[in-house]
Protein backbone atom coordinates (compact mmCIF):
# COMPACT_ATOMS: atom_id res chain seq x y z
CA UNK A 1 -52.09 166.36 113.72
CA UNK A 2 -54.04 166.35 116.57
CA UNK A 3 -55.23 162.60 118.11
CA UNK A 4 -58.98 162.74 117.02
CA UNK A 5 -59.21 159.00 116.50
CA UNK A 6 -60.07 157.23 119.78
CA UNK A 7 -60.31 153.31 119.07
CA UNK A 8 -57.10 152.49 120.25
CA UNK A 9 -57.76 152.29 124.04
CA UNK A 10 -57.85 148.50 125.44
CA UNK A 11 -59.94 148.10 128.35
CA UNK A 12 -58.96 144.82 130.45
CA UNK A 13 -62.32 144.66 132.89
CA UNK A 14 -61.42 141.01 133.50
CA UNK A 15 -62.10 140.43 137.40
CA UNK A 16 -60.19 138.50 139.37
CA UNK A 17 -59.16 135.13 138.55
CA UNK A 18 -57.22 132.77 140.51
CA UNK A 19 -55.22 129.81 138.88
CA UNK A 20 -56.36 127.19 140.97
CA UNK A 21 -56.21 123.78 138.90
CA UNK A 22 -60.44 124.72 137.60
CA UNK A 23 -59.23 127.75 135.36
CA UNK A 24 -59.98 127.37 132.07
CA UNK A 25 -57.05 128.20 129.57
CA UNK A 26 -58.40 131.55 129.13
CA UNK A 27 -58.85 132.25 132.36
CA UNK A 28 -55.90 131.39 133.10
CA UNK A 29 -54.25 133.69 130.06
CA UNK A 30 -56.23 136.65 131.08
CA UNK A 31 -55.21 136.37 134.71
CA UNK A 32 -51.42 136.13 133.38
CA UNK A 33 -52.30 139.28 131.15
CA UNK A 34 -53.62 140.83 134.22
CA UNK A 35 -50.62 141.16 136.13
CA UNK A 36 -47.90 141.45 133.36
CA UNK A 37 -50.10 145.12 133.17
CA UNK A 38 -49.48 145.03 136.38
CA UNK A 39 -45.43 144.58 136.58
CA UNK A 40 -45.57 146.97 133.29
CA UNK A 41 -47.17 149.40 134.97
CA UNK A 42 -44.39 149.19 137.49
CA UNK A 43 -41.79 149.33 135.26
CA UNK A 44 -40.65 145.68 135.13
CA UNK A 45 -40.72 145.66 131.56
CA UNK A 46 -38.80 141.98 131.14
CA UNK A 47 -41.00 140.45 133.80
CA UNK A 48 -44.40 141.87 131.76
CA UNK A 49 -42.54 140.69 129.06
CA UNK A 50 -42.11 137.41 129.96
CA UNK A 51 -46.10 137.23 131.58
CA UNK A 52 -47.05 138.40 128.07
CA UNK A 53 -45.88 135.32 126.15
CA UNK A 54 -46.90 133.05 129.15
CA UNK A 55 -50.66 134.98 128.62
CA UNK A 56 -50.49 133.44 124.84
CA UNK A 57 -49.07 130.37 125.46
CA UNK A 58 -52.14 129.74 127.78
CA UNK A 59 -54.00 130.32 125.18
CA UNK A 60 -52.91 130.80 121.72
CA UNK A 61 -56.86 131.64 120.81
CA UNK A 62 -56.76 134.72 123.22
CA UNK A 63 -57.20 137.80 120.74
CA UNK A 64 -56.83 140.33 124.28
CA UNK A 65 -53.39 138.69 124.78
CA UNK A 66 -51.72 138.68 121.15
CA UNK A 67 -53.10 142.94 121.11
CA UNK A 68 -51.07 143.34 124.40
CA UNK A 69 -48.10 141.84 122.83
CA UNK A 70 -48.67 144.20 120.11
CA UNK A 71 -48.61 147.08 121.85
CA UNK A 72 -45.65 146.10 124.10
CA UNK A 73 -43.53 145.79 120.78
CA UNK A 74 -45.23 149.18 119.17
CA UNK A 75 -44.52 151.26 122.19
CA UNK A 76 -40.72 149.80 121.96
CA UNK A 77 -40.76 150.88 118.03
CA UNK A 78 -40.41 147.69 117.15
CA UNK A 79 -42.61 147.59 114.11
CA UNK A 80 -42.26 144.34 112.55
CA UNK A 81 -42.53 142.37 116.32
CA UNK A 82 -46.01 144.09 116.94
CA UNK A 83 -47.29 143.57 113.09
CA UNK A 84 -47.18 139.86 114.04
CA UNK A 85 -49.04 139.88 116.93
CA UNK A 86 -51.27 141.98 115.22
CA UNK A 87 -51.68 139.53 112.93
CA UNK A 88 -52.84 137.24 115.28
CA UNK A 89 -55.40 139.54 116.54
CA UNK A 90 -56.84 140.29 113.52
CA UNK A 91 -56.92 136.39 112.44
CA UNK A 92 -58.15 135.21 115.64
CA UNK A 93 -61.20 138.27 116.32
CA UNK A 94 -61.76 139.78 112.73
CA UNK A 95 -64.04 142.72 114.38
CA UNK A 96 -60.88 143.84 116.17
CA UNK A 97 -61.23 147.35 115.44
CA UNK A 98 -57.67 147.91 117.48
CA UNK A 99 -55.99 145.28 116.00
CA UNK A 100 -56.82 146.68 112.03
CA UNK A 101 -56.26 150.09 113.47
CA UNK A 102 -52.87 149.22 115.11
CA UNK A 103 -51.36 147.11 112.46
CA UNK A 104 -52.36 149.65 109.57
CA UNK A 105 -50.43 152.52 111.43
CA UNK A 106 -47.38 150.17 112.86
CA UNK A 107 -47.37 148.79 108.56
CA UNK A 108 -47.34 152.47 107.40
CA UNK A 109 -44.59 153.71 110.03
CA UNK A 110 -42.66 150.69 107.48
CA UNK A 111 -43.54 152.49 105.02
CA UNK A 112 -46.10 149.90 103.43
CA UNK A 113 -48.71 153.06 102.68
CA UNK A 114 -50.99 150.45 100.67
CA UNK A 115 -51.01 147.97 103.26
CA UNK A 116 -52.11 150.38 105.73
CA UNK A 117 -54.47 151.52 103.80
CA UNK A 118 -55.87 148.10 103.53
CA UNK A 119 -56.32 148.05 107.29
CA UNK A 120 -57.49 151.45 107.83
CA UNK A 121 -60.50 150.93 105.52
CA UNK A 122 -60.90 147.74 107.15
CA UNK A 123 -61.06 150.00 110.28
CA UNK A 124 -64.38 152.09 108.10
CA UNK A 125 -66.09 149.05 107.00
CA UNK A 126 -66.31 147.91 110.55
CA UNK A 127 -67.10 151.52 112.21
CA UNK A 128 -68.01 154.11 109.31
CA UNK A 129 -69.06 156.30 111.62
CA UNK A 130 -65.13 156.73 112.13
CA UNK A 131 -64.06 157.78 108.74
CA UNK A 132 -63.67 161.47 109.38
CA UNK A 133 -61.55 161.45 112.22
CA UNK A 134 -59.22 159.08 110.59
CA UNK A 135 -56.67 161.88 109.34
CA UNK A 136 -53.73 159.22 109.37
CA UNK A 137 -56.01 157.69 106.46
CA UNK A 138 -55.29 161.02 104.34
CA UNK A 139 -51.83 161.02 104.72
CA UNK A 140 -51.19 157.43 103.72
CA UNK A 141 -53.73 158.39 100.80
CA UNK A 142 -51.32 161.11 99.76
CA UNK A 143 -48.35 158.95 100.09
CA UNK A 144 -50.06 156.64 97.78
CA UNK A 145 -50.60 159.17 94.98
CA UNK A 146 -54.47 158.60 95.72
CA UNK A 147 -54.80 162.63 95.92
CA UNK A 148 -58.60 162.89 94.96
CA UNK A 149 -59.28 160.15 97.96
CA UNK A 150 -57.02 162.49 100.02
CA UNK A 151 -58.34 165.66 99.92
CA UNK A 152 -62.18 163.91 100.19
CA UNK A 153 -60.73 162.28 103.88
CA UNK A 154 -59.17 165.90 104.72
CA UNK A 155 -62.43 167.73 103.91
CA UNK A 156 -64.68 164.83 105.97
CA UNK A 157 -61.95 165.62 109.06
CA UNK A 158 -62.52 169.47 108.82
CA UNK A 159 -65.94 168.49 110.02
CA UNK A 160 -64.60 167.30 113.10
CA UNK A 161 -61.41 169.22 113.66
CA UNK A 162 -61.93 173.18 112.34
CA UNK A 163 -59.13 174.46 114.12
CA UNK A 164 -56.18 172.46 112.73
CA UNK A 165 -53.80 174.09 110.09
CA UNK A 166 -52.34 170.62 109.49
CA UNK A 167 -55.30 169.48 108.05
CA UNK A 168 -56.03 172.42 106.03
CA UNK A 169 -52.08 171.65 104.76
CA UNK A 170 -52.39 168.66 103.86
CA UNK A 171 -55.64 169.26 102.01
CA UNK A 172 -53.65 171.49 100.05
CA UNK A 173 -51.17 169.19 98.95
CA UNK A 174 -53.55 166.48 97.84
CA UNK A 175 -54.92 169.77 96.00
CA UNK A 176 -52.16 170.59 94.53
CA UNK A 177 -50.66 166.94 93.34
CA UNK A 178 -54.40 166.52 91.56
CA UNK A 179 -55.04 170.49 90.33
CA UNK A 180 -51.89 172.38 90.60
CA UNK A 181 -50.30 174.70 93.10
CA UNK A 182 -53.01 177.48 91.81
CA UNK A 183 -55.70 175.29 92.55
CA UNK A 184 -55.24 174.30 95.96
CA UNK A 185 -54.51 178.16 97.13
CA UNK A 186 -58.06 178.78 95.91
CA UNK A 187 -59.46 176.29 97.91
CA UNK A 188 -57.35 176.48 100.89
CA UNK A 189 -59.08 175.69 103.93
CA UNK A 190 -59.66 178.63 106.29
CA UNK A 191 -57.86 178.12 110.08
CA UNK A 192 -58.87 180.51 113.20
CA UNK A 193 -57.73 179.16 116.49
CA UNK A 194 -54.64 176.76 116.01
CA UNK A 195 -52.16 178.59 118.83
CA UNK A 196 -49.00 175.92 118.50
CA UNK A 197 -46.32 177.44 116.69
CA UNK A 198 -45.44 177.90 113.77
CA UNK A 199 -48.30 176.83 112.55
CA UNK A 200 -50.12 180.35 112.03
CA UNK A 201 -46.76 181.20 109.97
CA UNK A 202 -47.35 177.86 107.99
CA UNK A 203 -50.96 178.17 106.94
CA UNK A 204 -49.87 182.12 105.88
CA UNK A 205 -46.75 180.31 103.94
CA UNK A 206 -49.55 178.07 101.72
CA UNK A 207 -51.78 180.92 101.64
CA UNK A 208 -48.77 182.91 99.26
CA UNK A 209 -49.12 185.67 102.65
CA UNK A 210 -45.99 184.63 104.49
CA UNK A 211 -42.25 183.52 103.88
CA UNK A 212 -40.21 180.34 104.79
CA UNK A 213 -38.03 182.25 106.78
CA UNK A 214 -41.68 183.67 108.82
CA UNK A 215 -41.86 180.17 109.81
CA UNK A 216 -38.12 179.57 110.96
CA UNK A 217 -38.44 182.60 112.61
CA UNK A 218 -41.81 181.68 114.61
CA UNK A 219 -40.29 178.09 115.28
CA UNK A 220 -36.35 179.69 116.75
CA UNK A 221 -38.19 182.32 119.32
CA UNK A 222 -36.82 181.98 122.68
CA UNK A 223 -38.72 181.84 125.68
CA UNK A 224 -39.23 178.01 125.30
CA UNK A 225 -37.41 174.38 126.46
CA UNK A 226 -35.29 172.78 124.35
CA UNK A 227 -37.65 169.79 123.72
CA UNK A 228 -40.56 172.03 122.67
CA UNK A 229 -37.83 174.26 120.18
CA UNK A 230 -37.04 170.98 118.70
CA UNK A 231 -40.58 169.78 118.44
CA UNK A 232 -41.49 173.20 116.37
CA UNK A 233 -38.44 173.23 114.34
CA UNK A 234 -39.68 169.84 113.64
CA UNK A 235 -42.58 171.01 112.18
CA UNK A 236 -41.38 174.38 110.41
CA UNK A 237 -39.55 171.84 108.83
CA UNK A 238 -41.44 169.02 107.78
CA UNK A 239 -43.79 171.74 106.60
CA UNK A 240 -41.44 173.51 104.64
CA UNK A 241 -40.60 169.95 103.33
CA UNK A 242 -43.78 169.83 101.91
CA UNK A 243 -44.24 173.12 100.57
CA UNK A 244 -40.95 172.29 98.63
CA UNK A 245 -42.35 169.19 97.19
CA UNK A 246 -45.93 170.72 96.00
CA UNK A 247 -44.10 173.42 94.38
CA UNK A 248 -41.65 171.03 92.72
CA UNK A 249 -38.42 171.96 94.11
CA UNK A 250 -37.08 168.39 95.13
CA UNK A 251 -33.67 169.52 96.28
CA UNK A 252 -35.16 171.74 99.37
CA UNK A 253 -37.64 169.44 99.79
CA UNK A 254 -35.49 166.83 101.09
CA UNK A 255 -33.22 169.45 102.20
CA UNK A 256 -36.34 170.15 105.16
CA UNK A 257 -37.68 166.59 105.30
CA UNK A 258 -34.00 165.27 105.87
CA UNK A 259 -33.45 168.16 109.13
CA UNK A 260 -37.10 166.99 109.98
CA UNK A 261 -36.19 163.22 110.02
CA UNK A 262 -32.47 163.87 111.54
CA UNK A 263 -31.95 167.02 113.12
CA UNK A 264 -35.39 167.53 114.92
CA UNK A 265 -36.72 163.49 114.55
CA UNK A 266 -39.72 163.03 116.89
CA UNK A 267 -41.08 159.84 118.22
CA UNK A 268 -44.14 160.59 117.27
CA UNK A 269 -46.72 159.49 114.35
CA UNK A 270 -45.97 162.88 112.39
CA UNK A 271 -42.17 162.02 113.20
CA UNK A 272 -43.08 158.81 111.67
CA UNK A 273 -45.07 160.46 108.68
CA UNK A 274 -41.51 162.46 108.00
CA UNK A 275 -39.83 159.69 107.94
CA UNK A 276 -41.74 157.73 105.03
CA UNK A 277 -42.11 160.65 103.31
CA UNK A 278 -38.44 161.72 103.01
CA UNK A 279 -37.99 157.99 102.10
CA UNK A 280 -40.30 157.96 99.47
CA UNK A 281 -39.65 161.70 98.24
CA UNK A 282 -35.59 160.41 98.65
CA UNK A 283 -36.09 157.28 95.75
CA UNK A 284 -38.29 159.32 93.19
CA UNK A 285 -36.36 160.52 90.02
C-alpha cells in the first residue's frame, strides 16, 4: 500500500546543549540523544546504541529518548525490544501520537491484530482527522474478522488515495468475508492510474476479467532487476494468496501466501502483513 500516513516522523529541534555541571537531567538526555543521531547517522550503530541508553538513563522521564530507542530496535526488526520502549513513551507522554502509532504497527507485525488495533484507534481519538489515511487500520480490521469496520476504513482511504488497486483489493475482501464473493465484485472499487506491476492484472483478476496466470505473467516480464522481480512476484503472490482465501480454496491460498512469506519475503510492512496472514490463514481449520 502506498505510505499515506505521515505521523511517524520525529523531529529533534533541540539546540545545542553543553553538559557543563548546570544541565538539567533533560538537558543533559537530549544532548546525549543528540549525538547518538549523530554517530547513527554515521553508521556507528553500537556507539548510538550505547548514547541511546545513556539518553534514558539521564532521564528515565524523557518520552523523546525512550521513542528513539524504539525506533533503533524497529528498524533492526526487533519487535518485542521496540514495543517496550514504546511502552515507555506512551506511559510517560500519553498524546504521543508516534509512540501509539509505532507500537500498534511493531504489535501487529507480532501478530497481536487486536492489540494494534487498540493503539491505532488510540492514534484516531487523538487525531481523527487521520482516520482515512490509516489503511494499516483496515488490514488489521480484516485480520480480526471485523470485515464491516474494514471495508468502512477502505472506503474512508479511497477518499484520499483513488489510484491504489490495493485498496480497492482489500475492500473486496472485507466485502466478500461479510457478503460473499458476488457481493464484493459488484461493489468493487474502480482503479485508473496505479502503473506498478502487476497490479493492473490483479484488480482485472478480482474483477472476474483476468486470470492468475495474467498476473504471474505481468510479475515474470523481463526487462527489470532482480530486486524489483522479486518485489512483484511478491505481490502477484500475496495477491493471489488472497484471492485464494476469499474464494475459499485454503490449500492455494497458503500455497501463494507461503512463496509470498518465503520465496519473495520483503522487509517491508506488506511483507509483514504476509507474514501474519499466512500465520493466521496457516492455524485455521
Amino acid at each position: 500500500m502506498n505510505r499515506l500516513i505521515t505521523i511517524g516522523i520525529l523531529a529533534l529541534s533541540f539546540g545545542i546543549v553543553t553538559a557543563a555541571s548546570g544541565a538539567t537531567a533533560r538537558e543533559r538526555s537530549q544532548e546525549l540523544l543528540t549525538q547518538a543521531m549523530e554517530v547513527q547517522r554515521k553508521g556507528l550503530v553500537g556507539s548510538a546504541q550505547d548514547l541511546m541508553a545513556k539518553a534514558t538513563e539521564a532521564d528515565p522521564t524523557n518520552p523523546a529518548a525512550w521513542l528513539q530507542r524504539g525506533l533503533f530496535h524497529r528498524a533492526k526488526g526487533e519487535h518485542l525490544e521496540a514495543i517496550k520502549h514504546f511502552d515507555n513513551v506512551v506511559a510517560l507522554d500519553p498524546k504521543s501520537v508516534n509512540g501509539w502509532e509505532w507500537r500498534g504497527e511493531e504489535r501487529y507485525k507480532l501478530g497481536r491484530v487486536e492489540e494494534a488495533l487498540a493503539d491505532f484507534d488510540k492514534v484516531l481519538e487523538l487525531q481523527p482527522q487521520m482516520k482515512p489515511q490509516h489503511w494499516q487500520r483496515g488490514i488489521a480490521l480484516y485480520d480480526a474478522g471485523r470485515f464491516k469496520e474494514g471495508r468502512e476504513q477502505f472506503e474512508s482511504h479511497q477518499n484520499v488515495n483513488r489510484n491504489d488497486v490495493e485498496n480497492a483489493v482489500w475492500h473486496f475482501l472485507c466485502v466478500a468475508r461479510a457478503d460473499g464473493v458476488d457481493a464484493a465484485r459488484k461493489v468493487l472499487i474502480p482503479i485508473k492510474g496505479d502503473g506498478r506491476v502487476p497490479m493492473a492484472q490483479i484488480h482485472d483478476l478480482f474483477a472476474a476479467k483476468g486470470t492468475a496466470q495474467q498476473v504471474l505473467e505481468a510479475a515474470q516480464k523481463l526487462g527489470t532487476t532482480d530486486a524489483v522481480m522479486k518485489d512483484r512476484l511478491f505481490y502477484a503472490h500475496l495477491y493471489l494468496g488472497l484471492y485464494y482465501e476469499a474464494t475459499g480454496e485454503k490449500a492455494r491460498a497458503l500455497d501463494c501466501l507461503k512463496k509470498a512469506t518465503v520465496d519473495f519475503a520483503q522487509e517491508h510492512y506488506m511483507g509483514d502483513v504476509a507474514r501474519v496472514r499466512f500465520q493466521k490463514l496457516s492455524i485455521i481449520k
